[in-house]
N, C-alpha and C. Protein backbone atom coordinates (compact mmCIF):
# COMPACT_ATOMS: atom_id res chain seq x y z
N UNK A 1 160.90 -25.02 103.56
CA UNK A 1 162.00 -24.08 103.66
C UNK A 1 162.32 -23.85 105.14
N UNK A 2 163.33 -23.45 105.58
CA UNK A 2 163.87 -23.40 106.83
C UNK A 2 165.46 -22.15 107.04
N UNK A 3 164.78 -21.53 107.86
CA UNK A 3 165.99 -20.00 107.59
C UNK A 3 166.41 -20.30 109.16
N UNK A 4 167.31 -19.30 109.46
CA UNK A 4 167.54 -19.10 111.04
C UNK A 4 166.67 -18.24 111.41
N UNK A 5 165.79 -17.68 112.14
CA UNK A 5 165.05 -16.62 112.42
C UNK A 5 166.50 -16.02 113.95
N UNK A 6 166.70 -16.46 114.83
CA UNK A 6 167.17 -15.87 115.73
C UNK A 6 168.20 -16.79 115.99
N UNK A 7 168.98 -16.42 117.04
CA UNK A 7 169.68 -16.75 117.70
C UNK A 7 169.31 -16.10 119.23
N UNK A 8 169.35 -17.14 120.54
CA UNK A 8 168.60 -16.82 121.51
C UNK A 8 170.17 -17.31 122.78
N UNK A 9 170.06 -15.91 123.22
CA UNK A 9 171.30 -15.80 124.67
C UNK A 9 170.75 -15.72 125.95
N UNK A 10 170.76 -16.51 126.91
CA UNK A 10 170.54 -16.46 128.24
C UNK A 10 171.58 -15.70 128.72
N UNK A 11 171.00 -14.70 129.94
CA UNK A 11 171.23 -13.77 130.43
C UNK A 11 170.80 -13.54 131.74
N UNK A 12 171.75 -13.23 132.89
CA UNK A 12 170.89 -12.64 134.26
C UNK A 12 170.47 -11.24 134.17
N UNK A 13 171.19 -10.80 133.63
CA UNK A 13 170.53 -8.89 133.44
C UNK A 13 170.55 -8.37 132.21
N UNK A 14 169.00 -8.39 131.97
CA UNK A 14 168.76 -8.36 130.48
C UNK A 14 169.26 -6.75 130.34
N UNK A 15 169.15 -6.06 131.20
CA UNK A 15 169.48 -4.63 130.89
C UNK A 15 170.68 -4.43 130.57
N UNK A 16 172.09 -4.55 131.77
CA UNK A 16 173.63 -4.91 130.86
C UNK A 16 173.73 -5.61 129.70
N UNK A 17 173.10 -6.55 129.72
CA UNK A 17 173.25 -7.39 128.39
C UNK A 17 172.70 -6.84 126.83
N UNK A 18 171.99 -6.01 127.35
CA UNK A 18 171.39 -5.23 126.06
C UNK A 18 172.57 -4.07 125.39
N UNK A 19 172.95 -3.42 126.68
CA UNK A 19 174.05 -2.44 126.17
C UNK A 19 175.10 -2.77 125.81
N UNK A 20 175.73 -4.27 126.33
CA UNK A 20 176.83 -4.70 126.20
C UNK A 20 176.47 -5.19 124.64
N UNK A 21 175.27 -6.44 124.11
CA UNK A 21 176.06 -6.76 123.10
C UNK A 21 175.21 -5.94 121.91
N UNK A 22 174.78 -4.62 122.34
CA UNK A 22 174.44 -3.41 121.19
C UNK A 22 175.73 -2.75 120.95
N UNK A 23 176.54 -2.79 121.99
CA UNK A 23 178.35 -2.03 121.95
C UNK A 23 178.93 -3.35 121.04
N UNK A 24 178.78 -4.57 121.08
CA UNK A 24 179.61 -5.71 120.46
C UNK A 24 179.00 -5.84 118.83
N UNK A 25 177.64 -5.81 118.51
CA UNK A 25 177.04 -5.96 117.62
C UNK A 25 176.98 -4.81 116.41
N UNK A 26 177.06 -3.56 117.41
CA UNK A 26 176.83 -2.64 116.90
C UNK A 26 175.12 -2.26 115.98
N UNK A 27 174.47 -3.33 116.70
CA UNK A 27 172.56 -3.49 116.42
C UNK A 27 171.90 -2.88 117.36
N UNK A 28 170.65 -2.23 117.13
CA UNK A 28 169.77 -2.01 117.57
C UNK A 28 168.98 -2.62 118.55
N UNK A 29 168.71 -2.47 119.68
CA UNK A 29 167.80 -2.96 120.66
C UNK A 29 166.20 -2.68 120.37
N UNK A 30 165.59 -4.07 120.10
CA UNK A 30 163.82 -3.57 119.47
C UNK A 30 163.13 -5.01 120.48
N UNK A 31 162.00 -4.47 120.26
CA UNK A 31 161.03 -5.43 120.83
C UNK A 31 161.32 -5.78 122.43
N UNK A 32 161.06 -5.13 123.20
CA UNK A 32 161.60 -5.19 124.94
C UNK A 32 160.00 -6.15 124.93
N UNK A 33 160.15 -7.20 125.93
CA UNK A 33 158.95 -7.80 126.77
C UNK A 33 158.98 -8.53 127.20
N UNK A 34 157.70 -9.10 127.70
CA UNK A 34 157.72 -9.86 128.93
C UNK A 34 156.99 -11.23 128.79
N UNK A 35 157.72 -12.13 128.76
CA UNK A 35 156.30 -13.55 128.84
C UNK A 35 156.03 -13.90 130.01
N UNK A 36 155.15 -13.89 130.09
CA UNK A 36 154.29 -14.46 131.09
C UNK A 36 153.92 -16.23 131.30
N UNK A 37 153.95 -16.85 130.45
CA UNK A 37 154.13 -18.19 130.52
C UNK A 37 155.05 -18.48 130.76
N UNK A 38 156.20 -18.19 130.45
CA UNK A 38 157.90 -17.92 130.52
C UNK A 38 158.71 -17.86 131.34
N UNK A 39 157.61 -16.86 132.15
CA UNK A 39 158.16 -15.97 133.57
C UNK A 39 159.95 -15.18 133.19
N UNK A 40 159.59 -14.61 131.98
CA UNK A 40 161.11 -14.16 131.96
C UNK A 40 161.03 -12.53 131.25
N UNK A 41 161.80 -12.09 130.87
CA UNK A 41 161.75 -10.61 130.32
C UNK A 41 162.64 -10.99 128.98
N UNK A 42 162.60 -10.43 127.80
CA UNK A 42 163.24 -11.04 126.83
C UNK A 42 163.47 -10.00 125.74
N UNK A 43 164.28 -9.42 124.69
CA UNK A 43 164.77 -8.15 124.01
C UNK A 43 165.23 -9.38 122.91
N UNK A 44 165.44 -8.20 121.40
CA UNK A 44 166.10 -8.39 120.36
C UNK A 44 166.78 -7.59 120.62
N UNK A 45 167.93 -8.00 119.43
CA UNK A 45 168.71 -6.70 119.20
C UNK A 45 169.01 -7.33 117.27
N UNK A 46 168.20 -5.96 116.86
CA UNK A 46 168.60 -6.45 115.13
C UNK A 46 169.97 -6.03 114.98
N UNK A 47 170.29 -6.94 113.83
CA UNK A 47 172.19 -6.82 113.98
C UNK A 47 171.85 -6.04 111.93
N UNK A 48 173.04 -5.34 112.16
CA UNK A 48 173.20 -4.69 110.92
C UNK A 48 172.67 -6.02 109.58
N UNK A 49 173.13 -7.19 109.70
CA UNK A 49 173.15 -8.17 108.69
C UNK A 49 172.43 -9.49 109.40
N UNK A 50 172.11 -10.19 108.70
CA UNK A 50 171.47 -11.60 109.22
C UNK A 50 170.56 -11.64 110.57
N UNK A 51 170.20 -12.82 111.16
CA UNK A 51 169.06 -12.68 112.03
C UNK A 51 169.24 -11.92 113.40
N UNK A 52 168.86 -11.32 113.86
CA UNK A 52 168.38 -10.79 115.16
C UNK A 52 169.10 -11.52 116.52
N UNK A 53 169.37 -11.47 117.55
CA UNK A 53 169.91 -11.70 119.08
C UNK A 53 168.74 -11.60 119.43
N UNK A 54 168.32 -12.99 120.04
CA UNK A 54 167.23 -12.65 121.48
C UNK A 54 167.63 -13.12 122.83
N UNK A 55 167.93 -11.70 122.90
CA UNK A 55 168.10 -12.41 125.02
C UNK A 55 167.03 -12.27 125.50
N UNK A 56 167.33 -13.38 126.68
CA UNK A 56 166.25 -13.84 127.36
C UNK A 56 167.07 -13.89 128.70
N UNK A 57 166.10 -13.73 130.05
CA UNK A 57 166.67 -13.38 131.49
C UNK A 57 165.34 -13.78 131.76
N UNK A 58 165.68 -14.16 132.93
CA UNK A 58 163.97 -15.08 134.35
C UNK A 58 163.95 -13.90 135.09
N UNK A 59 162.84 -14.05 135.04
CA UNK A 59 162.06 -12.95 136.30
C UNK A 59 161.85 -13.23 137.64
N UNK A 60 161.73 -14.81 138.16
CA UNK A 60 162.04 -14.94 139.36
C UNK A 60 162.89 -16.51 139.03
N UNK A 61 162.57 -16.92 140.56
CA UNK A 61 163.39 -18.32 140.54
C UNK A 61 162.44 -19.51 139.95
N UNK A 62 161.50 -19.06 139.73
CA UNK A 62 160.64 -19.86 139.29
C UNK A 62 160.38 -20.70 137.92
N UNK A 63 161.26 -19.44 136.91
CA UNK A 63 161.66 -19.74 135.56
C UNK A 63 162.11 -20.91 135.16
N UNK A 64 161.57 -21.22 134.01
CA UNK A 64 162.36 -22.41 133.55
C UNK A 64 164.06 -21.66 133.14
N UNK A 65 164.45 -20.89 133.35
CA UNK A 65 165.24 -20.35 132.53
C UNK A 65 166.39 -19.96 133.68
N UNK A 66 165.81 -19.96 134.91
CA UNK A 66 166.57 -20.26 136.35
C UNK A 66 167.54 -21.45 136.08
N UNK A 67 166.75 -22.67 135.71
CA UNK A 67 167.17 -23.84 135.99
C UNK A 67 168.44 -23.88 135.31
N UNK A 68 168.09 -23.16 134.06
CA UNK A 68 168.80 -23.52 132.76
C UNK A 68 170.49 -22.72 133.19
N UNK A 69 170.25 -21.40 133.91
CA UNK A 69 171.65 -20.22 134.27
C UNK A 69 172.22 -21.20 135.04
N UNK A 70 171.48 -22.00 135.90
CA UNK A 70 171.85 -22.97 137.20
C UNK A 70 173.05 -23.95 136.88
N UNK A 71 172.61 -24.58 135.61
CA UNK A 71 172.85 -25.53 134.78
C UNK A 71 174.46 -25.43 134.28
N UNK A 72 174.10 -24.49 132.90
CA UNK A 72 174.93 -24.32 132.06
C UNK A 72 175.36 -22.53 132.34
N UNK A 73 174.85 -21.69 132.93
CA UNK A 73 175.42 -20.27 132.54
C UNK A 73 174.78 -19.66 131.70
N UNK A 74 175.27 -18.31 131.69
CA UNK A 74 174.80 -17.28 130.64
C UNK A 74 175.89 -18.03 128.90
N UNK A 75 174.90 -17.38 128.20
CA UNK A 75 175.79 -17.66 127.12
C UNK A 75 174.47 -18.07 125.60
N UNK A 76 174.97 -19.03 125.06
CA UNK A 76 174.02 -19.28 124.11
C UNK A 76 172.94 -20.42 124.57
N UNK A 77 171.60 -19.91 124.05
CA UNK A 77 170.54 -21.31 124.91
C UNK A 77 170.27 -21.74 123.69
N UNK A 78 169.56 -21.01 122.02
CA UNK A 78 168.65 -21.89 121.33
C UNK A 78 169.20 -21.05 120.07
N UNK A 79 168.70 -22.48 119.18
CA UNK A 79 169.21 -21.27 117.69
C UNK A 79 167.72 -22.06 117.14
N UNK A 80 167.41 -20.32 116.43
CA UNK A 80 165.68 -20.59 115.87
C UNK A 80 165.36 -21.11 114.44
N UNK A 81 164.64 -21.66 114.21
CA UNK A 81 164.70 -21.51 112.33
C UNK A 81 163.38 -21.09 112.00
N UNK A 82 163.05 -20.39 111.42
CA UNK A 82 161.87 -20.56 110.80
C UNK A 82 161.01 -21.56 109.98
N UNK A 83 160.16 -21.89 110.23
CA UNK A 83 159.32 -22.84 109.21
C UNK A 83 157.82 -22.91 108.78
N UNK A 84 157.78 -23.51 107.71
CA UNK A 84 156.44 -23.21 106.63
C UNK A 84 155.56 -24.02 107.69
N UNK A 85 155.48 -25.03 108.24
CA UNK A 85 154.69 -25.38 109.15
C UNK A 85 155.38 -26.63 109.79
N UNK A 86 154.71 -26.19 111.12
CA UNK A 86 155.22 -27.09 112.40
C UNK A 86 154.85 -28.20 112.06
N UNK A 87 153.52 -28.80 111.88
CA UNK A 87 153.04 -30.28 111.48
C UNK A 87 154.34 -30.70 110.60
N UNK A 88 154.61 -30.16 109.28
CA UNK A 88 154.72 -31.44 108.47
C UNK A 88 156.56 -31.60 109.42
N UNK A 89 157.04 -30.50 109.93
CA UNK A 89 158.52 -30.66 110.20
C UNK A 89 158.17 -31.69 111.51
N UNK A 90 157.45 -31.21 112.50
CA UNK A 90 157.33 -32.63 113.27
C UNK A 90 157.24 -33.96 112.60
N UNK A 91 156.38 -34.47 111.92
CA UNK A 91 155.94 -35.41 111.24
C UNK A 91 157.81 -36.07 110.72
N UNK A 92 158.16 -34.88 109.92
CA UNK A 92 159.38 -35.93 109.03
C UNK A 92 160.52 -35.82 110.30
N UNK A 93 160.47 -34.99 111.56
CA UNK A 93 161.64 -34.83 112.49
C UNK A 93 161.43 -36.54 113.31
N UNK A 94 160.21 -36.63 113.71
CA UNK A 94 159.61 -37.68 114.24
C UNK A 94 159.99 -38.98 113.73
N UNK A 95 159.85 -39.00 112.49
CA UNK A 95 159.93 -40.08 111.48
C UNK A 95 161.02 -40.40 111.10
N UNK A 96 162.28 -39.57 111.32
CA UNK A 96 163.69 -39.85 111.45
C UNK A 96 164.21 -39.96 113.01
N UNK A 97 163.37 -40.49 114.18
CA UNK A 97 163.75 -40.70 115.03
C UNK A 97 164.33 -39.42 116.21
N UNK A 98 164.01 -38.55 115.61
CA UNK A 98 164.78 -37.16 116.53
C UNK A 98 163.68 -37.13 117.27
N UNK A 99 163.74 -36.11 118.14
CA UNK A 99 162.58 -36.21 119.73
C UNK A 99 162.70 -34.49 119.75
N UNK A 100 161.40 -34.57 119.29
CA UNK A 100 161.46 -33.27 119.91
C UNK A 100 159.74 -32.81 121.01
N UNK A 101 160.36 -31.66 121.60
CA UNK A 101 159.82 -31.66 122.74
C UNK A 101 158.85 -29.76 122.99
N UNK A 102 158.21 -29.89 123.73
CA UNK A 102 157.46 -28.63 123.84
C UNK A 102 157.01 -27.72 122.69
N UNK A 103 155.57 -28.59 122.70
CA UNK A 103 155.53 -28.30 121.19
C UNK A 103 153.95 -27.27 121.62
N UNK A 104 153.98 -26.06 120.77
CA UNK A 104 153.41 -25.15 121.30
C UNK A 104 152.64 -24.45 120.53
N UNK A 105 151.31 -24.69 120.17
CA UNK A 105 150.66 -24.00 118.89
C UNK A 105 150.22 -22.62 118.81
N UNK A 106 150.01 -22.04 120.43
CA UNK A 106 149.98 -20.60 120.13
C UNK A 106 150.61 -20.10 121.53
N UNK A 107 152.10 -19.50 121.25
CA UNK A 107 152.85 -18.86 122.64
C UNK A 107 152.89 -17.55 121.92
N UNK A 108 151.65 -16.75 122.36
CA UNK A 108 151.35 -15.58 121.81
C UNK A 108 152.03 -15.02 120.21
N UNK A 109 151.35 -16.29 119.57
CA UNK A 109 150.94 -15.85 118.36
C UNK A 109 151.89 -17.04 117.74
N UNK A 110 152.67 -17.40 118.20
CA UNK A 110 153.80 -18.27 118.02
C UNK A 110 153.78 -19.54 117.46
N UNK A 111 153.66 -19.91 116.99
CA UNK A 111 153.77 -22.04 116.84
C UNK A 111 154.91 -22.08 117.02
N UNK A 112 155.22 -23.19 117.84
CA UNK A 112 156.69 -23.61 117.90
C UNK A 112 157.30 -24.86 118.86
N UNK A 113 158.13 -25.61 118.40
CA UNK A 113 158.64 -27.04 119.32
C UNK A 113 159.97 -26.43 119.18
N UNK A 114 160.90 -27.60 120.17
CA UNK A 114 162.01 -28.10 120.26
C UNK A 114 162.55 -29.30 119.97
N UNK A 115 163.31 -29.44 119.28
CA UNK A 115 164.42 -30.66 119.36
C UNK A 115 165.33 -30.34 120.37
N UNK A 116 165.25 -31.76 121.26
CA UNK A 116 165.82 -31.90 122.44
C UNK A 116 167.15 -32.33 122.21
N UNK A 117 167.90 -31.48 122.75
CA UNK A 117 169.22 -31.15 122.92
C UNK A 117 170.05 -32.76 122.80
N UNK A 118 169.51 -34.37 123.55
CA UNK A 118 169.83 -35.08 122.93
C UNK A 118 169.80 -35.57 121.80
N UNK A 119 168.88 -35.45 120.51
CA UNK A 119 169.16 -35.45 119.31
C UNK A 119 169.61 -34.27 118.66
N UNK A 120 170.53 -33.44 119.06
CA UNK A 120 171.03 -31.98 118.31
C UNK A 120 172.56 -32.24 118.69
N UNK A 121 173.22 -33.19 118.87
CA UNK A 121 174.04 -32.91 119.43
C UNK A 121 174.72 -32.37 120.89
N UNK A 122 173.96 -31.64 122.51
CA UNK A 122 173.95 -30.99 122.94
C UNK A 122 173.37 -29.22 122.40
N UNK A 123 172.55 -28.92 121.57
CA UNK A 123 171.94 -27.97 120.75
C UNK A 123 170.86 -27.88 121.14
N UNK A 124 169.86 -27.22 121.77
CA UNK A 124 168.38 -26.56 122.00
C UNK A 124 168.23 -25.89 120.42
N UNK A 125 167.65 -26.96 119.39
CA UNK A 125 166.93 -26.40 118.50
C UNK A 125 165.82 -25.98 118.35
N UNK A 126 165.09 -24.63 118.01
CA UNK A 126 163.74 -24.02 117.75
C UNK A 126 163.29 -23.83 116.84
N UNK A 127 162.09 -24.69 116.58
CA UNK A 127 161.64 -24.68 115.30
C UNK A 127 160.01 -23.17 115.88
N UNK A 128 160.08 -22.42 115.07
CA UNK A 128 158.88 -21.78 114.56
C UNK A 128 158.30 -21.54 113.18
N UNK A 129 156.65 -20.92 113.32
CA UNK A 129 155.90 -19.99 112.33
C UNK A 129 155.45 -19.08 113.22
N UNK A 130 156.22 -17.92 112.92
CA UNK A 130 155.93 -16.67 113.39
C UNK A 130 154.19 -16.19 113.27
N UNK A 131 153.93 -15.46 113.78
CA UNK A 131 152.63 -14.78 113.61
C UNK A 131 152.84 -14.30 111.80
N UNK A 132 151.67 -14.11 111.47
CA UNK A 132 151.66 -13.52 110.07
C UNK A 132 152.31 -11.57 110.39
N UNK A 133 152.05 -11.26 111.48
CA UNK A 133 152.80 -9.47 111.47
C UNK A 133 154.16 -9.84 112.09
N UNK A 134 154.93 -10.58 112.00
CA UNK A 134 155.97 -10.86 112.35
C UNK A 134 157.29 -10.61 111.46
């Protein structure tokens, strides 16, 4: 099975960006924090209906997520899905030739890869399994 869990927005100021698209969404701002592997600061915002907004903003220049504002801009970076497990979706993603990349068995609490934006079309797809309190 495979849902959207999030939708994920790059951002330089996670703080405007929180008020701005809680005024657009009309959702709630939950879960404020910080990764540390990441080097970035990162917020939900639950939306009245369907999955959640996660912005994400770099904490220094050091971020992978620097590179990325550098790149392309603020705007949309990743759309998430949920999944029953990372193995077998690698295995059949693999096996149909797609490439995916940064594959991560515990980013605080997290399992989770990417399909690289060249097999998505131009798309940063995120595959996770949330923590079980998730």
């Amino acid at each position: 099975m495979m849902v959207v869990d999030h939708v994920g927005l790059l951002v330089r100021d996670l703080d405007a960006a929180l008020v701005r698209y809680a005024q657009i969404t009309a959702g709630r701002p939950q879960d404020l924090g910080v990764d540390d592997v990441l080097d970035c600061r990162w917020a939900r915002i639950e939306l009245p209906e369907g999955p959640p907004l996660e912005l994400v903003s770099p904490r220094s220049d050091d971020s992978i997520y620097t590179r990325d504002l550098a790149r392309r801009g603020e705007g949309l970076h990743h759309v998430s899905f949920r999944v029953s497990s990372l193995e077998d979706e690698r295995a059949r993603l693999t096996d149909s030739g797609i490439e995916v990349v940064g594959i991560n068995p515990d980013h605080a609490g997290w399992q989770e890869m990417f399909v690289h934006p060249r097999s998505s079309h131009g798309a940063l797809i995120h595959l996770c399994v949330p923590p079980s309190n998730a």
